[in-house]
PDB file of N, CA and C in Angstrom:
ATOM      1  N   UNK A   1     -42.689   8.420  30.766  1.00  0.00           N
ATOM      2  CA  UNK A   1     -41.544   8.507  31.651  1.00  0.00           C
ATOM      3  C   UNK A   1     -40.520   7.412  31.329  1.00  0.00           C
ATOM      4  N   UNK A   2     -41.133   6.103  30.865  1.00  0.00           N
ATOM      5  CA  UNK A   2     -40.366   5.209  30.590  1.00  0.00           C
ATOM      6  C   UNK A   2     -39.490   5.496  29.170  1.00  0.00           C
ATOM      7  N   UNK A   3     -39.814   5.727  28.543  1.00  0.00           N
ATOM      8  CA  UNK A   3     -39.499   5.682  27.075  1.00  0.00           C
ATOM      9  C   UNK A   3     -38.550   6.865  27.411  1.00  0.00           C
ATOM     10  N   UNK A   4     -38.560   8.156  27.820  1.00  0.00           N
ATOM     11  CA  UNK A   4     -37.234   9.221  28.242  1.00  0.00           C
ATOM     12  C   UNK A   4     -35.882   8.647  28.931  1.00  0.00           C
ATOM     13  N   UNK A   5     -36.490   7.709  29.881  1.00  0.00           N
ATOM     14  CA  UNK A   5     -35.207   6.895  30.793  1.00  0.00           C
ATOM     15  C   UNK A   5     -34.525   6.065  30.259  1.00  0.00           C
ATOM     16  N   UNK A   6     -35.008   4.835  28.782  1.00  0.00           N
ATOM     17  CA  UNK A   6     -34.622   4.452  27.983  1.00  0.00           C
ATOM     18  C   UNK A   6     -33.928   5.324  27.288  1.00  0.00           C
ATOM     19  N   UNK A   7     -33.966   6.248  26.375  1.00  0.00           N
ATOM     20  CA  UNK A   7     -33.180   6.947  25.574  1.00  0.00           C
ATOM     21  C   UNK A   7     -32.359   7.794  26.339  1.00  0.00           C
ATOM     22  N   UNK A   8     -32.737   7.725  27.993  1.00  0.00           N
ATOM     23  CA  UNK A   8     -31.144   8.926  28.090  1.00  0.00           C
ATOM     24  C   UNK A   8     -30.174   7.582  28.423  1.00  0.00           C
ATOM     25  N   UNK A   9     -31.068   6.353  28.699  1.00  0.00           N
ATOM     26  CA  UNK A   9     -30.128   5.335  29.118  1.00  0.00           C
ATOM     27  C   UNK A   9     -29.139   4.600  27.648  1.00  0.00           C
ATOM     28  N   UNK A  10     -29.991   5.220  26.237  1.00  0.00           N
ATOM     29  CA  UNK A  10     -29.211   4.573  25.582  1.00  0.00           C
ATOM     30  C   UNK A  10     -28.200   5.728  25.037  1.00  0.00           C
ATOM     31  N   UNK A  11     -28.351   6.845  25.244  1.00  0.00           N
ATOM     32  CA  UNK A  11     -27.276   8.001  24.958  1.00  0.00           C
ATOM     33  C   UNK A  11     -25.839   8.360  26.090  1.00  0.00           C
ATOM     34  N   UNK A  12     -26.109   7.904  27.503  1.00  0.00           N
ATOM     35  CA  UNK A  12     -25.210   7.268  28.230  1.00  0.00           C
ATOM     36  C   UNK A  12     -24.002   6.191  27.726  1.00  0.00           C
ATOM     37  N   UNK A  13     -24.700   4.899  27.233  1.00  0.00           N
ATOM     38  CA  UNK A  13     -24.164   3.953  26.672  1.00  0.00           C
ATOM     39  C   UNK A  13     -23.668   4.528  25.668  1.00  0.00           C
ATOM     40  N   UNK A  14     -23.685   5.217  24.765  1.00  0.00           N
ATOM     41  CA  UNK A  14     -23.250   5.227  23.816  1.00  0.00           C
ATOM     42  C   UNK A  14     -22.050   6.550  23.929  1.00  0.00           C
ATOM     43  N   UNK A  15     -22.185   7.280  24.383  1.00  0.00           N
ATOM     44  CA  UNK A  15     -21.182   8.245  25.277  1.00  0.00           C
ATOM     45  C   UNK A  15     -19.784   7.561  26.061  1.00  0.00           C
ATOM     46  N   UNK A  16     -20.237   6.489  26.932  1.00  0.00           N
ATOM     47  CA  UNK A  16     -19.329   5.236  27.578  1.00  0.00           C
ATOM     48  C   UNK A  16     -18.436   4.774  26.645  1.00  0.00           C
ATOM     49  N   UNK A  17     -18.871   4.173  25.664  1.00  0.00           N
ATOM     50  CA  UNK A  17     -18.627   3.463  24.630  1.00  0.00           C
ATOM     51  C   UNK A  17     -17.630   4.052  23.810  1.00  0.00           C
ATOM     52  N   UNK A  18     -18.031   5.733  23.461  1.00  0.00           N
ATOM     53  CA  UNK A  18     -16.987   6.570  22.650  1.00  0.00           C
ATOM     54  C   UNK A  18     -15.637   6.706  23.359  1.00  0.00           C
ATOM     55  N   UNK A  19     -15.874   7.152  24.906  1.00  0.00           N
ATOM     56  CA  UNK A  19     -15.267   7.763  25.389  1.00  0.00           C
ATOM     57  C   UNK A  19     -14.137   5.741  25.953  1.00  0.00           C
ATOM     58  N   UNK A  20     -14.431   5.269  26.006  1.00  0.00           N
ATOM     59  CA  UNK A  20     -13.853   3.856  26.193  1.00  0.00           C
ATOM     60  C   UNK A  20     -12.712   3.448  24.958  1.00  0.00           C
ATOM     61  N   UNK A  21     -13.743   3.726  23.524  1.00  0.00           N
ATOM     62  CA  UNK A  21     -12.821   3.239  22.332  1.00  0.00           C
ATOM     63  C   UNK A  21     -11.846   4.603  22.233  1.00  0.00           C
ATOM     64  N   UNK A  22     -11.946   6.005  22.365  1.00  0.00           N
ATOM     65  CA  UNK A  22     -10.714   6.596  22.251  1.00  0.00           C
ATOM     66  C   UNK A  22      -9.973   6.542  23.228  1.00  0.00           C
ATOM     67  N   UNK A  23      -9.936   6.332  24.167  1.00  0.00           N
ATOM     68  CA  UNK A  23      -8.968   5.984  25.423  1.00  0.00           C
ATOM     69  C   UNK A  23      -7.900   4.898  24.668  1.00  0.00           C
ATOM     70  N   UNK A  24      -8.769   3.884  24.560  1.00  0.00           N
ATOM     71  CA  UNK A  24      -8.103   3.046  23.788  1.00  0.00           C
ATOM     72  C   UNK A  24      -6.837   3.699  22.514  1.00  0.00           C
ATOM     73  N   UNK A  25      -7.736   3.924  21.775  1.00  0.00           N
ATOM     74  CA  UNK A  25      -7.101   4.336  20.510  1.00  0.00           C
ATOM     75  C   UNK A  25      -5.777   5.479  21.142  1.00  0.00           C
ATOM     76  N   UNK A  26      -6.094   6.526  22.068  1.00  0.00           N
ATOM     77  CA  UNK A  26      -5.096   6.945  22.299  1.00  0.00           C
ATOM     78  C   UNK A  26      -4.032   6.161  23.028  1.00  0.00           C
ATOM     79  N   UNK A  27      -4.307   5.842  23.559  1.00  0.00           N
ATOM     80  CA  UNK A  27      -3.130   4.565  24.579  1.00  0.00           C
ATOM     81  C   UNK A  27      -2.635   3.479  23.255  1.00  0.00           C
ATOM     82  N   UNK A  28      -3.164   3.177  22.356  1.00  0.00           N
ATOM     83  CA  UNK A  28      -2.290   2.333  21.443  1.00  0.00           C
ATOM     84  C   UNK A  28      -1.566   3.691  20.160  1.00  0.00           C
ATOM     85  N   UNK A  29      -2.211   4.601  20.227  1.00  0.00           N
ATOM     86  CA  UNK A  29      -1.292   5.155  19.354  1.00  0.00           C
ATOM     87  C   UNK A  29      -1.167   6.477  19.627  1.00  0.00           C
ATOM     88  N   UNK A  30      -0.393   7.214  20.728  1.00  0.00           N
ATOM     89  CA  UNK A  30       0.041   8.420  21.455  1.00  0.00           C
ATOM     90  C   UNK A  30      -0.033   9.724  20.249  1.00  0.00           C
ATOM     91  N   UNK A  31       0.153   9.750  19.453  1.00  0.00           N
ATOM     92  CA  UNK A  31       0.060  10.525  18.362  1.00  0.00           C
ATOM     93  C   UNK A  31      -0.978  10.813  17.895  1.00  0.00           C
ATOM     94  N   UNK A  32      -2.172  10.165  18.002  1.00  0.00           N
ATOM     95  CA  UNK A  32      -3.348  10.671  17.348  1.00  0.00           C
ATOM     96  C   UNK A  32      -3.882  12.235  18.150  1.00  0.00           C
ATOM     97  N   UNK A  33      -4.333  12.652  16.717  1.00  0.00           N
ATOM     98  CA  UNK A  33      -5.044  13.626  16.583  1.00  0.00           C
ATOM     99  C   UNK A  33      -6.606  13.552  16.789  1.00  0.00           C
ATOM    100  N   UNK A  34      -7.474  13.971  17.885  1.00  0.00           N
ATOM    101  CA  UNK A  34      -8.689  13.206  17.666  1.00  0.00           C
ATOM    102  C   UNK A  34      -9.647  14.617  16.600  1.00  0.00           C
ATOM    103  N   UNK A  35      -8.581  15.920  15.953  1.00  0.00           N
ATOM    104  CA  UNK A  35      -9.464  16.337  15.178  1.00  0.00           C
ATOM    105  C   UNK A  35      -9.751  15.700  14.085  1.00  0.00           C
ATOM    106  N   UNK A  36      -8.188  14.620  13.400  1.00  0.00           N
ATOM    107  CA  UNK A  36      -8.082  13.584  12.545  1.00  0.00           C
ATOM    108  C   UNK A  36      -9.384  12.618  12.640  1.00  0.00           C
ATOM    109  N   UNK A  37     -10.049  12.443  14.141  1.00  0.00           N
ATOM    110  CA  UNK A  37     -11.038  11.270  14.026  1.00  0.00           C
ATOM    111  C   UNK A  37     -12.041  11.737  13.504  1.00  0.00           C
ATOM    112  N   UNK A  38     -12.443  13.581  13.517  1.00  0.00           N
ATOM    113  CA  UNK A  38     -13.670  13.951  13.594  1.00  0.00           C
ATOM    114  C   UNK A  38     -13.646  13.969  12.487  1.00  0.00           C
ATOM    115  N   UNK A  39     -12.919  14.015  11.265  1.00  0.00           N
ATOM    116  CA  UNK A  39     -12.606  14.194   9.919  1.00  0.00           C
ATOM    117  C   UNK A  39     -12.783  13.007   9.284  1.00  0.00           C
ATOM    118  N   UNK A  40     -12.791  11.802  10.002  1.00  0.00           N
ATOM    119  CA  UNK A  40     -13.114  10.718   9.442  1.00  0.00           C
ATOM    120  C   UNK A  40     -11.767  10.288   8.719  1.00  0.00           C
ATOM    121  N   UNK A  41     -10.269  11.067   8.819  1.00  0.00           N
ATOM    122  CA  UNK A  41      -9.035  10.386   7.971  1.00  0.00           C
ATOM    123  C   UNK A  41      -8.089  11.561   8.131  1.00  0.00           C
ATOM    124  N   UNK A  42      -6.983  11.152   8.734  1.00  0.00           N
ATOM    125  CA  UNK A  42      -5.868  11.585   8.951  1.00  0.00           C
ATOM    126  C   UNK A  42      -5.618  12.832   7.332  1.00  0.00           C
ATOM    127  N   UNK A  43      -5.043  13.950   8.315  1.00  0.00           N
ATOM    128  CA  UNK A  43      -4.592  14.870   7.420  1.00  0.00           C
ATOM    129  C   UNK A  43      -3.323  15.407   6.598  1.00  0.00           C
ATOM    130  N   UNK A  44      -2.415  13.789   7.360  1.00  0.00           N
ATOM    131  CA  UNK A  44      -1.106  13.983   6.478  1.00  0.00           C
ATOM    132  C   UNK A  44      -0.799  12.488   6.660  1.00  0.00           C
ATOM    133  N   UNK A  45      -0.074  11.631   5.863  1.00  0.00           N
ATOM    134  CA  UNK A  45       0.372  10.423   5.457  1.00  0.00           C
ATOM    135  C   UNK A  45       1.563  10.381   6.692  1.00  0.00           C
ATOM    136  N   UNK A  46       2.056   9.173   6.311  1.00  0.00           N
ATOM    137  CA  UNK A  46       3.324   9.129   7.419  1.00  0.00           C
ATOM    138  C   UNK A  46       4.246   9.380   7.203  1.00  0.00           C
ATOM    139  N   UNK A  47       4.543   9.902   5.590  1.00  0.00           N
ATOM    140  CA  UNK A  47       5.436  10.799   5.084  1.00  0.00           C
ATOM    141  C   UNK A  47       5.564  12.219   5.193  1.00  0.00           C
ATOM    142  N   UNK A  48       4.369  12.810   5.920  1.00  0.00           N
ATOM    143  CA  UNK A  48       4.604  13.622   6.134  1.00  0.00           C
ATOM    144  C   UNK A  48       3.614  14.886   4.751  1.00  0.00           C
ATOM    145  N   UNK A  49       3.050  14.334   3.363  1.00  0.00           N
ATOM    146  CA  UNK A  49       2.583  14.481   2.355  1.00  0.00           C
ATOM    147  C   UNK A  49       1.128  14.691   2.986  1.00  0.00           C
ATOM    148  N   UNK A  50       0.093  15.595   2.391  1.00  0.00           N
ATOM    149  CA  UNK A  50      -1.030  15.807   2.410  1.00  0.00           C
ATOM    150  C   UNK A  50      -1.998  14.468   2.039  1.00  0.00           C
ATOM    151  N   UNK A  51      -2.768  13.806   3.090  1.00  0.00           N
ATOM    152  CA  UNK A  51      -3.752  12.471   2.847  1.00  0.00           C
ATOM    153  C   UNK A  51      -5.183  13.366   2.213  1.00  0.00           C
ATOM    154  N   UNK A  52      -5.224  12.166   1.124  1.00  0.00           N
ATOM    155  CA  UNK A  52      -6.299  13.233   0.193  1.00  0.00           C
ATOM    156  C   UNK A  52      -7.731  11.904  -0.037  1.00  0.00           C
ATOM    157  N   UNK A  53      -8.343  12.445  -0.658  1.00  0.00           N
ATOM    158  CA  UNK A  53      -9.642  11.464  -0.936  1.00  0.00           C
ATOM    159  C   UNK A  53      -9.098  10.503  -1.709  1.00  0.00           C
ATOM    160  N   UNK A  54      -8.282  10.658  -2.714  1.00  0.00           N
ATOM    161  CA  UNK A  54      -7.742   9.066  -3.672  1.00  0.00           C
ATOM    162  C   UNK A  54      -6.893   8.177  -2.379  1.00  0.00           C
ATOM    163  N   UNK A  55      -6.132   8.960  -1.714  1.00  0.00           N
ATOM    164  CA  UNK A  55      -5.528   7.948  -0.974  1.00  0.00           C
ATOM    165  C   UNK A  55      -6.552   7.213   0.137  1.00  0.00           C
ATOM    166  N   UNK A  56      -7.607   7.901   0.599  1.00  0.00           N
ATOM    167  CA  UNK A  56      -8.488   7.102   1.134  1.00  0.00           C
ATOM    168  C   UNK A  56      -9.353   5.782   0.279  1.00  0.00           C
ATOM    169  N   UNK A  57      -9.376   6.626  -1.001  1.00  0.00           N
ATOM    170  CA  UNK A  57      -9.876   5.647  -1.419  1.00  0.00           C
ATOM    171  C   UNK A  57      -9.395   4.051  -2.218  1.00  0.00           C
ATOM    172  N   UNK A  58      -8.053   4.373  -2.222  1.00  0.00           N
ATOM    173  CA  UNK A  58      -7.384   3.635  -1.893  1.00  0.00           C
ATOM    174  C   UNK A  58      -7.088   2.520  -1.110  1.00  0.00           C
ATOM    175  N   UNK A  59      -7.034   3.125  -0.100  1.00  0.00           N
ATOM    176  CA  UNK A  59      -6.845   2.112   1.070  1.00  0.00           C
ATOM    177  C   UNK A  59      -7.923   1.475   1.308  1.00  0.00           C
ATOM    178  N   UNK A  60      -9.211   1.833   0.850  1.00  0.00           N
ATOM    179  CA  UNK A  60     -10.695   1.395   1.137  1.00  0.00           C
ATOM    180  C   UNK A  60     -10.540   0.200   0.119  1.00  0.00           C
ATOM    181  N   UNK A  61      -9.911   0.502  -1.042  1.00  0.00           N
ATOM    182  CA  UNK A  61      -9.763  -0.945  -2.180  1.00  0.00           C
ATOM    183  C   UNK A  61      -9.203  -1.609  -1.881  1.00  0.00           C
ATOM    184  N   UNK A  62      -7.950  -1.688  -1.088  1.00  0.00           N
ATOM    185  CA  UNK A  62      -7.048  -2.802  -0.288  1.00  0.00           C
ATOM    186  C   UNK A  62      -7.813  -3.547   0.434  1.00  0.00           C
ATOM    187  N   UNK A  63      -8.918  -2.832   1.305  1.00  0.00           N
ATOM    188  CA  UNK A  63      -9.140  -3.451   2.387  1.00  0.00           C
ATOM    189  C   UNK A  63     -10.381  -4.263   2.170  1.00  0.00           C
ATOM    190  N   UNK A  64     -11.307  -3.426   0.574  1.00  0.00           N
ATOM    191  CA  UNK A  64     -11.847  -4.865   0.565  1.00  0.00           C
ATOM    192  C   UNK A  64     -12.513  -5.233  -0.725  1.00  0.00           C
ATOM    193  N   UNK A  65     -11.172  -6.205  -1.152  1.00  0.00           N
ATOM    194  CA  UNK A  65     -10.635  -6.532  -2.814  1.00  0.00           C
ATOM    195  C   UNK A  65     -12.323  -7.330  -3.377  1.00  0.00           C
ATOM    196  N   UNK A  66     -12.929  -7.378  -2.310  1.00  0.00           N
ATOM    197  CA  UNK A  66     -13.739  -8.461  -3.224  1.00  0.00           C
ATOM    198  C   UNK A  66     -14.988  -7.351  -3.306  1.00  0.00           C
ATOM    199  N   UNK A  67     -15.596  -6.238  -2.567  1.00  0.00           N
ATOM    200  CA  UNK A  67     -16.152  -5.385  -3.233  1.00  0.00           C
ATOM    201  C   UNK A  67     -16.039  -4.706  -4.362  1.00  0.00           C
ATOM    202  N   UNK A  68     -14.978  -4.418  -4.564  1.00  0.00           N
ATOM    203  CA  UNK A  68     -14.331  -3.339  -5.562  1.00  0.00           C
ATOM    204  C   UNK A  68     -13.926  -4.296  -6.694  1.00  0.00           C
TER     205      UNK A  68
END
């Protein structure tokens, strides 16, 4: 009984948690798409151009020069 109340207690939390950080994310940036979140990366640039896997991967090398 214990071990069920734990895991619905940690699937709660973690539900809280989602639903907390996109609130957020929408309130700082009114424009998001949250099918964009489920995708893991926006589906058009801010130009307006199709966002593709090089440009992700891209931005993944900017962000962290000392892996890459």
């Amino acid at each position: 009984m214990l071990p069920q109340r734990v895991e619905d207690l940690k699937r709660s939390a973690a539900r809280a948690g989602a639903i907390t950080a996109l609130t957020r994310a929408k309130a700082w940036q009114a424009d998001l798409d949250p099918e964009d979140l489920a995708n893991g990366c926006p589906s058009v640039k801010e130009d307006g151009s199709p966002f593709s896997a090089n440009d992700f991967a891209e931005i993944a090398r900017e962000m962290r020069p000392l892996a890459s």
